[in-house]
N, C-alpha and C. Protein backbone atom coordinates (compact mmCIF):
# COMPACT_ATOMS: atom_id res chain seq x y z
N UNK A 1 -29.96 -11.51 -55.33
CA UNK A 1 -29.25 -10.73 -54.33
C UNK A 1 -27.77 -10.73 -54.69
N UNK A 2 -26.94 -9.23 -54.70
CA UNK A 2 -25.76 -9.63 -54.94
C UNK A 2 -25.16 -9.71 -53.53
N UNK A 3 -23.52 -10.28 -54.22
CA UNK A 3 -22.85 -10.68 -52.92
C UNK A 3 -22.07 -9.81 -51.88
N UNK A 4 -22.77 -8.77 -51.96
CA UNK A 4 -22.35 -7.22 -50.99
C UNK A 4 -23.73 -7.83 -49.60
N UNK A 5 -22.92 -7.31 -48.56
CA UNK A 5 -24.26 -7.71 -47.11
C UNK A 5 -24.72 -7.05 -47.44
N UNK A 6 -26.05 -6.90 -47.06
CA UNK A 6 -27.42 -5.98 -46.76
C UNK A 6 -28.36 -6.02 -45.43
N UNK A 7 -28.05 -4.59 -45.35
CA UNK A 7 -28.56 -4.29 -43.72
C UNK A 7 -30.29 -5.33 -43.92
N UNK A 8 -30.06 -6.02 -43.34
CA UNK A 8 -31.63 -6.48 -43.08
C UNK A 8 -31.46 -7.78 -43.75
N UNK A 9 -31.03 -8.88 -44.02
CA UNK A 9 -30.84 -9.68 -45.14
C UNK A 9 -31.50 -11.13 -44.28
N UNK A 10 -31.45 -11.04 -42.97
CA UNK A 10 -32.36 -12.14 -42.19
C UNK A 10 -33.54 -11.93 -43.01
N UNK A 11 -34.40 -10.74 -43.07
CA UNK A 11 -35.60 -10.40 -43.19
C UNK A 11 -35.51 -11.19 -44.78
N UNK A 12 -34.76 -11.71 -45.35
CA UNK A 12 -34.88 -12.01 -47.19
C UNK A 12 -34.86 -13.09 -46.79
N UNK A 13 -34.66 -13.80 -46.13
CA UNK A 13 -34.41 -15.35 -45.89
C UNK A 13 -35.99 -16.08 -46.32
N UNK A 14 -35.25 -17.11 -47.50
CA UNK A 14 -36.26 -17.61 -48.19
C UNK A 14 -37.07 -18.79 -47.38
N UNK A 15 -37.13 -18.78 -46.09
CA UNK A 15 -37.74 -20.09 -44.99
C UNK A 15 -39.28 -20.22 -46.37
N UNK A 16 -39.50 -21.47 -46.33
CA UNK A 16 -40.83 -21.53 -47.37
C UNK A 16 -42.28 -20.80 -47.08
N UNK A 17 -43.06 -20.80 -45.64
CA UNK A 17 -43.88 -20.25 -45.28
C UNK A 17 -43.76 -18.48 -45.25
N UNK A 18 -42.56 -18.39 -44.70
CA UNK A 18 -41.85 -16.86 -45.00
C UNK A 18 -42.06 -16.04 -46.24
N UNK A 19 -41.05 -16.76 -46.98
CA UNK A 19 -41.27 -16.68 -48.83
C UNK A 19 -42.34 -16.53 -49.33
N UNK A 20 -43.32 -17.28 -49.16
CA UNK A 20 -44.86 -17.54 -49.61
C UNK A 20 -45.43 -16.37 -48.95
N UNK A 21 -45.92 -15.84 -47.38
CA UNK A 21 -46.47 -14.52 -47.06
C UNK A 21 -45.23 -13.67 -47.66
N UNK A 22 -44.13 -13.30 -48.02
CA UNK A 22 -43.75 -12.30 -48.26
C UNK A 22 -44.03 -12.42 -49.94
N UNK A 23 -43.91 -12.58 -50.75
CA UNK A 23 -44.38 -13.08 -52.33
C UNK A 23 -46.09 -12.39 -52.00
N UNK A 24 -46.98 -13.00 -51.06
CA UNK A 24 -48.27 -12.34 -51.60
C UNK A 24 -48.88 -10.89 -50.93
N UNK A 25 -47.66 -10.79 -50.14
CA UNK A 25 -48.16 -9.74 -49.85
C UNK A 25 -47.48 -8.35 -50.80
N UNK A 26 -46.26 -8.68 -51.73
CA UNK A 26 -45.74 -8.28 -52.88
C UNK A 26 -46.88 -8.20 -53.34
N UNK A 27 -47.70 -8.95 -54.27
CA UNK A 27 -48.56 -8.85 -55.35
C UNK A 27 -49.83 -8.26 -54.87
N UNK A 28 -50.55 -8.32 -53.82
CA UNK A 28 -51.13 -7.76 -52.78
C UNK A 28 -51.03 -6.39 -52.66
N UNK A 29 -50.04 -5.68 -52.60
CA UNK A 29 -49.60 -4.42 -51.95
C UNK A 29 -50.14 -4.05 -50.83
N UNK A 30 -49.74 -5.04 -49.90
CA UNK A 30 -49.86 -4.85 -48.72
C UNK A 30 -48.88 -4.00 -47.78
N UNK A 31 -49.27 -3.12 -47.42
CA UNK A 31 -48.14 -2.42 -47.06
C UNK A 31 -47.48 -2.25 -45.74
N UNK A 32 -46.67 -2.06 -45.27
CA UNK A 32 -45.62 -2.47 -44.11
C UNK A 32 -46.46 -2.62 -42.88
N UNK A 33 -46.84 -1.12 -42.48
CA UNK A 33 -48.01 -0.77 -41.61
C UNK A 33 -48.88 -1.68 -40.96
N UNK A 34 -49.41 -2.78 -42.27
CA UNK A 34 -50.29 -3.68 -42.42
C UNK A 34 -50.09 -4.93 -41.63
N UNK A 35 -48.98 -5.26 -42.33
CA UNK A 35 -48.41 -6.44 -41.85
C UNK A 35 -46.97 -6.67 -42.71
N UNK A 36 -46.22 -7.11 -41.82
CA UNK A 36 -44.70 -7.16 -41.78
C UNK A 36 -44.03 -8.26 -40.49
N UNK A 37 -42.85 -8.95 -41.15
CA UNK A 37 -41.91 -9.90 -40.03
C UNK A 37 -41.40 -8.71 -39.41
N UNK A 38 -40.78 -9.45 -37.87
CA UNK A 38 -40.07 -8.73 -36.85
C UNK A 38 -38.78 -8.83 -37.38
N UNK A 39 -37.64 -7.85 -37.07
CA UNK A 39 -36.14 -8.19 -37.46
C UNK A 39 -35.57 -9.23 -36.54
N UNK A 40 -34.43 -9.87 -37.32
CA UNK A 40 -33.85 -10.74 -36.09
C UNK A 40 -33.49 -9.89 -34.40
N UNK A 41 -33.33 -8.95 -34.70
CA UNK A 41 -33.43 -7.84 -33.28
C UNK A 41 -35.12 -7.70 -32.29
N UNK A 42 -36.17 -8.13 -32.91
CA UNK A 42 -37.09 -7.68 -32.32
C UNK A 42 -37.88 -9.22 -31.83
N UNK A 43 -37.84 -10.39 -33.01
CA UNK A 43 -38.65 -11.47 -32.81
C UNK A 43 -38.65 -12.49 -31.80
N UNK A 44 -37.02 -12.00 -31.22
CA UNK A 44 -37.20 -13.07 -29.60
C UNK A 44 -37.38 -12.79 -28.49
N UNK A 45 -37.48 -11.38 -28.08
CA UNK A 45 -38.15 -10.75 -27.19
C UNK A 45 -39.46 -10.66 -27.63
N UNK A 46 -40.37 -10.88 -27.92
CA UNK A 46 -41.56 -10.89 -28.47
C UNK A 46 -42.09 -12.58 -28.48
N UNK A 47 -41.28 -13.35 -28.79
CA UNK A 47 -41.17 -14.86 -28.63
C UNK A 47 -41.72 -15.57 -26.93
N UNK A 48 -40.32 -14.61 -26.63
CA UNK A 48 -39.84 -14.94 -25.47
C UNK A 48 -41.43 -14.33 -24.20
N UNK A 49 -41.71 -13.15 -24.68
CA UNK A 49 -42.97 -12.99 -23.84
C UNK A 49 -44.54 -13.67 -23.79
N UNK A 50 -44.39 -14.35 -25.37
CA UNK A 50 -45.66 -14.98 -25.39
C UNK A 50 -45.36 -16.08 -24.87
N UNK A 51 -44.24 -17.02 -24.70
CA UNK A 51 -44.05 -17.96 -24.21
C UNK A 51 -44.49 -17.90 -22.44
N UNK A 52 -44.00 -16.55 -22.13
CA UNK A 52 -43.74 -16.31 -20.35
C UNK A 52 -45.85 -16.01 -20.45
N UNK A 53 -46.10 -15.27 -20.89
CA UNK A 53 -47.20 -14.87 -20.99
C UNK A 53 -48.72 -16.48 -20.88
N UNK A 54 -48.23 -16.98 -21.16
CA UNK A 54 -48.90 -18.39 -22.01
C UNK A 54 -48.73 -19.71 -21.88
N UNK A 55 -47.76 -19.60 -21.00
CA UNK A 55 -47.15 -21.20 -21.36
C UNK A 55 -47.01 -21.76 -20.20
N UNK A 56 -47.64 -22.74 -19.82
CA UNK A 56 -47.24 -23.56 -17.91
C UNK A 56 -45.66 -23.62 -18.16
N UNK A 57 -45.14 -23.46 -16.56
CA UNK A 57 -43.68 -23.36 -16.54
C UNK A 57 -43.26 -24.82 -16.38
N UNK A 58 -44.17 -25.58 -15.80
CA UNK A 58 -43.71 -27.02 -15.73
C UNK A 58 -43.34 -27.69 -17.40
N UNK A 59 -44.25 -27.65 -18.00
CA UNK A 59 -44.81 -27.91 -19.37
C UNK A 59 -43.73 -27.80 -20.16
N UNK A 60 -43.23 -26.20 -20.36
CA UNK A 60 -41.96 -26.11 -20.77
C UNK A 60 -40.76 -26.32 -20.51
N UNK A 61 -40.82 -26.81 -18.88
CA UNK A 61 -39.59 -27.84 -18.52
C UNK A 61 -39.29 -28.58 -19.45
N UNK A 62 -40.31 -29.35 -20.00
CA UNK A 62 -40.06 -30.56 -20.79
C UNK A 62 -40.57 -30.67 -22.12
N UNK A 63 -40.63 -29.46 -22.45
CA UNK A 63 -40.85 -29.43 -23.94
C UNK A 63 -40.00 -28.10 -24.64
N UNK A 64 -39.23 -27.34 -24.26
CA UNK A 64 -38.38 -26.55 -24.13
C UNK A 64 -38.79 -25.56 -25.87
N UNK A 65 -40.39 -24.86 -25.01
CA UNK A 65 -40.81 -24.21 -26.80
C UNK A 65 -42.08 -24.14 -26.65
N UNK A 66 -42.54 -23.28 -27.15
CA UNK A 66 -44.14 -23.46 -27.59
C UNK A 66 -44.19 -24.49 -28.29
N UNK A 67 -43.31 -25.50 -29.14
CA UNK A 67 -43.94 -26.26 -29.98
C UNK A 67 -45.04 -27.52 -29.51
N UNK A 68 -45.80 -27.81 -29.66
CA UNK A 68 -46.88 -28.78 -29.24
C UNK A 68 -47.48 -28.02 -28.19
N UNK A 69 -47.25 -26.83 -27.63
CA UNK A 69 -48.21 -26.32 -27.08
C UNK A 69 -49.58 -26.60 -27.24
N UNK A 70 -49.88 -26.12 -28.67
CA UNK A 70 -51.77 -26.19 -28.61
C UNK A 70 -52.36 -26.96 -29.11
N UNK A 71 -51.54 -27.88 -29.20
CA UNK A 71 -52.07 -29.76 -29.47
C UNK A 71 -51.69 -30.34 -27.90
N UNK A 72 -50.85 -29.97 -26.66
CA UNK A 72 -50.45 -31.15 -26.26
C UNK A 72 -51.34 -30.51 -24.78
N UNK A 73 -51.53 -28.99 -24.97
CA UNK A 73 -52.38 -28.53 -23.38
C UNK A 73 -51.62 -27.99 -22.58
N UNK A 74 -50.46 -27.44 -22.71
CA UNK A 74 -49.56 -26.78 -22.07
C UNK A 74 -49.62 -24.83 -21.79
N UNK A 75 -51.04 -25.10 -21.91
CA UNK A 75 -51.51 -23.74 -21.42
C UNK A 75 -51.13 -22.88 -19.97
N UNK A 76 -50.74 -22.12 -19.73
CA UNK A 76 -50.24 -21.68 -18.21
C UNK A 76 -52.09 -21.64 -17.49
N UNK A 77 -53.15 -21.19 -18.14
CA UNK A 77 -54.79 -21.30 -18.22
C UNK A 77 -55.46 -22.09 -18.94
N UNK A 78 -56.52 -22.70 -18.34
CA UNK A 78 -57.54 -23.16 -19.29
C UNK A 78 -58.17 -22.04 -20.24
N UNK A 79 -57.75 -23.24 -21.66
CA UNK A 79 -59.00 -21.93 -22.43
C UNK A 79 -60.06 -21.86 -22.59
N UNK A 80 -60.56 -20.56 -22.15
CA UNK A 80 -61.76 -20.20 -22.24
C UNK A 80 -62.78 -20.82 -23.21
N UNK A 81 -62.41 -21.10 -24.88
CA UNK A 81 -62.78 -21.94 -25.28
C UNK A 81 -62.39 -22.53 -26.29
N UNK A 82 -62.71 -23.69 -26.72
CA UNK A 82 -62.09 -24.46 -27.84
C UNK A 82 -62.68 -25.10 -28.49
N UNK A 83 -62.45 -25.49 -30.05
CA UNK A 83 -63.64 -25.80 -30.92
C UNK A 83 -62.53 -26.90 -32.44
N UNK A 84 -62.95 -27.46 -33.00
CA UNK A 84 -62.58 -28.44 -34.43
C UNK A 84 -63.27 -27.12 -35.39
N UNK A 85 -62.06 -26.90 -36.11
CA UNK A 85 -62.10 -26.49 -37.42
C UNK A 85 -62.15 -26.95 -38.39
N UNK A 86 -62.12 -28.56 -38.63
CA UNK A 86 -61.91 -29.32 -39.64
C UNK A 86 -62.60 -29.16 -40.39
N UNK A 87 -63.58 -29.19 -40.23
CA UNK A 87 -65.34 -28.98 -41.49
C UNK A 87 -65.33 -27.96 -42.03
N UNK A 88 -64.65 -26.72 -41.43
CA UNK A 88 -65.04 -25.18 -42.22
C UNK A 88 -63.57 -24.67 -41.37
N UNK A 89 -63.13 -24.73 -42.52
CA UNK A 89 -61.53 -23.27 -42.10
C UNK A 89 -61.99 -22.27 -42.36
N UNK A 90 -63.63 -21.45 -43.11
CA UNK A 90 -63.63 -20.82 -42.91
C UNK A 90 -63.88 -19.76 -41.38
N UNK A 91 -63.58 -20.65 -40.64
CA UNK A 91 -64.02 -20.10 -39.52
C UNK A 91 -63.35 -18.70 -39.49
N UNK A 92 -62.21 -19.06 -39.83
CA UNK A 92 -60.83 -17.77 -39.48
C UNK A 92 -61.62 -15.99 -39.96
N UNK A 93 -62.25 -16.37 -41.10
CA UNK A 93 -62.77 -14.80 -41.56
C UNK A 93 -64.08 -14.29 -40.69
N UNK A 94 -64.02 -14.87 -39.75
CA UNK A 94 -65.36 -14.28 -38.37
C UNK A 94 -64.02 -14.03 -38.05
N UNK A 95 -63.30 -14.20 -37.41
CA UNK A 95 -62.74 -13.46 -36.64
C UNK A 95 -62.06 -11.86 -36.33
N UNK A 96 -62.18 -11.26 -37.39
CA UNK A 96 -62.06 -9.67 -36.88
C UNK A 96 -63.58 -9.32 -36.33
N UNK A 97 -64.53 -10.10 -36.47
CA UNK A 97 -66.10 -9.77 -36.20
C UNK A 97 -66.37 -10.15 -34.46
N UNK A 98 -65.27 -10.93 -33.92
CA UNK A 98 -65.48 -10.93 -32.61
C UNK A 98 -64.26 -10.74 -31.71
N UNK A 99 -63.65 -9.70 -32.24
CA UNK A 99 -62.28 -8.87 -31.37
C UNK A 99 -62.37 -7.95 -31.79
N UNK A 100 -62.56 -7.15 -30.75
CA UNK A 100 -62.54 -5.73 -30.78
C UNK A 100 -61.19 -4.81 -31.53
N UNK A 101 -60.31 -5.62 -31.06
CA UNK A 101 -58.75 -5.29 -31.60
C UNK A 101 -58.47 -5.29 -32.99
N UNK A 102 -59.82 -5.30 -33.88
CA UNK A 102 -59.17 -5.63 -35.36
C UNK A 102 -58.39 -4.63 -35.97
N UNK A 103 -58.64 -3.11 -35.66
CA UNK A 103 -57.74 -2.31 -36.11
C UNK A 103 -56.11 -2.42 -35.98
N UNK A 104 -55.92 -2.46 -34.23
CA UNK A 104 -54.92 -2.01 -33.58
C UNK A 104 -53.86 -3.79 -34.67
N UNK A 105 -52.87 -3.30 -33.91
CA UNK A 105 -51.80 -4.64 -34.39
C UNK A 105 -51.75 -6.02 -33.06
N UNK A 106 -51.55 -7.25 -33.58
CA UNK A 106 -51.44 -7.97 -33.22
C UNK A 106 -49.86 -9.04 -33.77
N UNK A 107 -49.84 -9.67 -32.77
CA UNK A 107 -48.28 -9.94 -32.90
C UNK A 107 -48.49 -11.98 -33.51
N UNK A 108 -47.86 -12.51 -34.37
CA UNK A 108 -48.83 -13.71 -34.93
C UNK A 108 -47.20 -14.58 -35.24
N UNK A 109 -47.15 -15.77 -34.59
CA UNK A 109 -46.23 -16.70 -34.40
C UNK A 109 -46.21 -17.87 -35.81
N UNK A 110 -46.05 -18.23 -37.04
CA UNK A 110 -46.51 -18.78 -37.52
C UNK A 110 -45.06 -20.52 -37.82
N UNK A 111 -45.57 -21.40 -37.43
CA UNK A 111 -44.65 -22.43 -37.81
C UNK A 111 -44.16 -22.71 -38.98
N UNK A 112 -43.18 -22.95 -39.28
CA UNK A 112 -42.50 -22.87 -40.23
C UNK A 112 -41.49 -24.65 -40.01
N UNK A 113 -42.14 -25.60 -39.85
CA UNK A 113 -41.33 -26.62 -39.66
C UNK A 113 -40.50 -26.96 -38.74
N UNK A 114 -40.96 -26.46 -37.09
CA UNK A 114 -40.77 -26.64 -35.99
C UNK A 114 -40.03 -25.07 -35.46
N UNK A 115 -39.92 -24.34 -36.77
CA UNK A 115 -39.46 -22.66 -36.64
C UNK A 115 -40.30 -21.78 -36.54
N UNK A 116 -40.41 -20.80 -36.17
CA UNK A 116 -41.59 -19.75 -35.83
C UNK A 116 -40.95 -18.69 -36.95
N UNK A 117 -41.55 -17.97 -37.07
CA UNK A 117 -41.53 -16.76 -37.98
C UNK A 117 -42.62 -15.92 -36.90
N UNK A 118 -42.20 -14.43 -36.94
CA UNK A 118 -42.93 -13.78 -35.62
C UNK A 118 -43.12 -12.06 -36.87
N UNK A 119 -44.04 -12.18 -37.00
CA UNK A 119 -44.88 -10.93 -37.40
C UNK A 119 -45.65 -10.01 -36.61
N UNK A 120 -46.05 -8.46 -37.25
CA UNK A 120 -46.89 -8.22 -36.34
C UNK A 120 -48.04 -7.73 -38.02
N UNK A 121 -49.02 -7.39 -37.46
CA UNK A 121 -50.15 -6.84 -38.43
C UNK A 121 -51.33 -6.68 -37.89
N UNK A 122 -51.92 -5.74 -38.77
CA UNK A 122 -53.57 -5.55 -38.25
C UNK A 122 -54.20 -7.41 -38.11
N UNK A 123 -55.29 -6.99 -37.71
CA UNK A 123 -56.20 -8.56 -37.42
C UNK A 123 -56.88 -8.77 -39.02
N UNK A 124 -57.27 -8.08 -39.43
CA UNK A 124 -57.59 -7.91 -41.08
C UNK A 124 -56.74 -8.81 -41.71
N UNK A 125 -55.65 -8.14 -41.56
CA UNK A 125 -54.17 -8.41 -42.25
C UNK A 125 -54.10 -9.88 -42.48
N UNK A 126 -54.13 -10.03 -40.89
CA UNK A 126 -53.38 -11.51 -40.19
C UNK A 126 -54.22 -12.68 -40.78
N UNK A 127 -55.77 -12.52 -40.75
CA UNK A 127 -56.44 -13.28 -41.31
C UNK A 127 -56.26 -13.19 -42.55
N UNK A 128 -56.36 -12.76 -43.15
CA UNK A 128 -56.24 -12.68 -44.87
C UNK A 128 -54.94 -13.38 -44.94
N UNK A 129 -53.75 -13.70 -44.79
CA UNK A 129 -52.83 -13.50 -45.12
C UNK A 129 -52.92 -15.18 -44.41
N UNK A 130 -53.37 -15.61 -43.19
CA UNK A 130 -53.15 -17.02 -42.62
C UNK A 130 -54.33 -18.17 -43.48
N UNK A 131 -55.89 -17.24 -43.49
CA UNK A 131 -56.49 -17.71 -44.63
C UNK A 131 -55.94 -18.46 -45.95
N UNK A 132 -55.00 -17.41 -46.79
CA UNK A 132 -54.46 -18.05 -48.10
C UNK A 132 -53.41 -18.90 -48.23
N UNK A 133 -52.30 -18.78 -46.24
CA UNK A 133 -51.04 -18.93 -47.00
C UNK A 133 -51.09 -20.81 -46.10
N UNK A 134 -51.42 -20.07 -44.34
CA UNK A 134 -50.84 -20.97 -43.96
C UNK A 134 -51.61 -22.53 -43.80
N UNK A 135 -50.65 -23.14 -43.38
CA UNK A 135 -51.33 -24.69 -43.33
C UNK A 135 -50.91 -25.16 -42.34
N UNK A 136 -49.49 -24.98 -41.49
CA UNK A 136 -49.08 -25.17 -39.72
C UNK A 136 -49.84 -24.55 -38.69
N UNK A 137 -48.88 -24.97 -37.76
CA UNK A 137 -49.93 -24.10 -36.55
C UNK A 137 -48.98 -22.96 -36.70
N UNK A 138 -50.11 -21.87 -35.97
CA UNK A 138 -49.83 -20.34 -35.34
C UNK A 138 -50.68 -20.23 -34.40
N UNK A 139 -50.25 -18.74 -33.91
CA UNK A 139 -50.30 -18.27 -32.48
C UNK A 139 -50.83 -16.76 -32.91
N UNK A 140 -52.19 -16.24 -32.48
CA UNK A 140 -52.18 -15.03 -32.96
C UNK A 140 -52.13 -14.22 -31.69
N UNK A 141 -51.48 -13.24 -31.23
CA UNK A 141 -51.58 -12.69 -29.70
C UNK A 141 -51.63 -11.34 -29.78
N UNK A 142 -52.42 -10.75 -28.55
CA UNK A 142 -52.74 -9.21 -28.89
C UNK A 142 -51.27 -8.74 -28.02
N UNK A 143 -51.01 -7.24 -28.94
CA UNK A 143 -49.78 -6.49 -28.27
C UNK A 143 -49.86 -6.22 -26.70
N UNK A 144 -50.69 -6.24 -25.87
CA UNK A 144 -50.78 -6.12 -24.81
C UNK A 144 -50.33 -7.65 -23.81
N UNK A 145 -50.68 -8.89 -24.77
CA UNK A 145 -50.15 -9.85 -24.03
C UNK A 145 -51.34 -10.63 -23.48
N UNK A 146 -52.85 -9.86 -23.56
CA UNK A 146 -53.83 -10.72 -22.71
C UNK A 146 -54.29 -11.52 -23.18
N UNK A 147 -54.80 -11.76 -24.69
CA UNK A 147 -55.04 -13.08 -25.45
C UNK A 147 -54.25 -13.55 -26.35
N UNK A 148 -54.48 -15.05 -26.74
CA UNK A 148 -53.94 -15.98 -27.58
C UNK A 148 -55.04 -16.49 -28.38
N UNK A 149 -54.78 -16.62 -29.15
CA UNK A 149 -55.93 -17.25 -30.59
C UNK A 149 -54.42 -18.54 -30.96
N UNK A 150 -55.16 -19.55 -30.99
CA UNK A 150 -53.80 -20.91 -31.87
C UNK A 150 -54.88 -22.21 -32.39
N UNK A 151 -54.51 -21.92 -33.49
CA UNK A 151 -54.48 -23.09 -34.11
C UNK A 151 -53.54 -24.43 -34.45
N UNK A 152 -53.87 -25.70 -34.56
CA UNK A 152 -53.04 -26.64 -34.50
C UNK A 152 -53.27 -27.34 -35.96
N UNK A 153 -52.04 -27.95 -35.94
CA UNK A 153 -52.12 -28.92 -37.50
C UNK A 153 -54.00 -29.96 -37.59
N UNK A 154 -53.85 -30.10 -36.43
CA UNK A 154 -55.28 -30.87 -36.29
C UNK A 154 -56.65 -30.66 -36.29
N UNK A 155 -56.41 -29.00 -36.80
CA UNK A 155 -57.81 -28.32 -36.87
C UNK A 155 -58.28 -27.79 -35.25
N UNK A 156 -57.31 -27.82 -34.30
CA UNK A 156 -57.78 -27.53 -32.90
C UNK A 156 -57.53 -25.98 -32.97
N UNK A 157 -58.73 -25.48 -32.26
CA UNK A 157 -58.63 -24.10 -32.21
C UNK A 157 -58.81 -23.79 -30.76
N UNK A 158 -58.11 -22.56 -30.09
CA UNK A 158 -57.87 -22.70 -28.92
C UNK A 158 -58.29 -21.30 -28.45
N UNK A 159 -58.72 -20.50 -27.36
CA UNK A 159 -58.78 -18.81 -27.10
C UNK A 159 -58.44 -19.12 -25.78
N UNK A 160 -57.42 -18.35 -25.42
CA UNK A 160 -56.72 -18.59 -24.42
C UNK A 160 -56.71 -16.69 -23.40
N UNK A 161 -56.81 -16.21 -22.38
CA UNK A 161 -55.99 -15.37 -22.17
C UNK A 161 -57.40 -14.38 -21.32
N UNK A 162 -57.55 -13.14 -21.21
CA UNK A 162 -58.24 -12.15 -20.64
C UNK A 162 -58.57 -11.66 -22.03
N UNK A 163 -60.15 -10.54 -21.66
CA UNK A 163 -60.63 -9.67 -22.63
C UNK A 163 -61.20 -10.24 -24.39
N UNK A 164 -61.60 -11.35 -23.87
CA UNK A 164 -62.40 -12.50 -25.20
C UNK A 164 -63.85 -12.66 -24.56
N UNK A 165 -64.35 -11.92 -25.55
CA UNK A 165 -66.10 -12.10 -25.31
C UNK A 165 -66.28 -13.72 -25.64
N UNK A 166 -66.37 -14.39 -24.38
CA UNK A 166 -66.16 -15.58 -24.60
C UNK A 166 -68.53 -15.92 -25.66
N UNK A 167 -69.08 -15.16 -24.96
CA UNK A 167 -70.17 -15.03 -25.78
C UNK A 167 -70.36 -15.38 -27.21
N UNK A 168 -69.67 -14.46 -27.75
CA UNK A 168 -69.32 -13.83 -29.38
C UNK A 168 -68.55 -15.32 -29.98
N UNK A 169 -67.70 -15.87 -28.91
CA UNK A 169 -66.67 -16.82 -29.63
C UNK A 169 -67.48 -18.25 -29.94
N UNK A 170 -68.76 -18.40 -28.58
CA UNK A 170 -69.81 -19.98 -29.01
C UNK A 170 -70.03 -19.72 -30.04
N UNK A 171 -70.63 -18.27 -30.84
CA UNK A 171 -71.25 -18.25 -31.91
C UNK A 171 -70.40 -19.27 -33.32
N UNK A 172 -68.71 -19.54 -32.93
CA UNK A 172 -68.16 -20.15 -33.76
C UNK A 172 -68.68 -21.70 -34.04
N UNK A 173 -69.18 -22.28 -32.96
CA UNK A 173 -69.99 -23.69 -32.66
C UNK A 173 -70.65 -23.79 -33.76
N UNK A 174 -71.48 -22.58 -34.37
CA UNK A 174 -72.59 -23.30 -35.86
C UNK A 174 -71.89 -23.37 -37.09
N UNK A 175 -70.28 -23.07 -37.42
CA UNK A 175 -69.49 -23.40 -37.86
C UNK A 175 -69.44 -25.32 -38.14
N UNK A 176 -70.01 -26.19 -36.72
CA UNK A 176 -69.60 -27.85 -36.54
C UNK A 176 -70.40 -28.22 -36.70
């Protein structure tokens, strides 16, 4: 990069998890449409609603963040359901097979060392792309705001929210 600003230059910021989805989705040719970060203009209003959307208000009294959210239970709801991924990560590639939403875009929180990085992308996308890259927790949430999909460093998987064929989701159980 030379040393002239560049409109957008948050968006280059080499954060490591950042770097790594932006690098494969380079070689990938994945294209914007697909999946892409929010600008520093768009990612904290978007932050800021999954938090309001999701999060007990007590909870975040005292933890001031989604962080430890979906390890510590600081759900604003019980989720609907929850399951150990430890034995098979492949669990993640069922999942465009039981949300209807796989086309449309979904908005996906990913940790970055107590930092979020806030994307949006198809559900296709999101999996493919959390499949290869990530290894923290994330937050996958539909644009409308009614569900949460999160995973935790601990293999805890969580479905949180309205409009989850909670049916479709036991089927993840023969996964354990």
């Amino acid at each position: 990069m030379s040393g002239k600003k560049q409109k957008g230059v948050f968006n280059h910021y080499k954060g490591r998890i950042r770097r790594e989805i932006q690098e494969y989705c380079r070689e990938q040719s994945i294209p914007q449409e697909e999946f892409h970060f929010l600008s520093l203009y768009q990612w904290e209003n978007v932050y800021d609603r999954i938090v309001e959307s999701f999060a007990n208000h007590q909870w975040l009294a005292q933890h001031k963040g989604i962080h430890w959210l979906n390890t510590c239970g600081g759900f604003k709801e019980e989720p609907y359901f929850t399951f150990d991924c430890n034995d098979e990560q492949n669990w993640i590639l069922e999942l465009p097979k039981l949300l209807t939403e796989k086309k449309e875009l979904v908005y996906i929180l990913i940790e970055d060392t107590r930092n979020y990085w806030v994307a949006e992308g198809t559900l296709d996308r999101v999996v493919e792309i959390l499949y290869e890259i990530a290894e923290d927790d994330y937050y996958i949430v539909d644009k409308k705001y009614h569900w949460m999909i999160t995973e935790n460093h601990h293999g805890g998987v969580a479905f949180v929210g309205e409009k989850l064929d909670v049916e479709k989701l036991r089927g993840l159980n023969s996964y354990n």
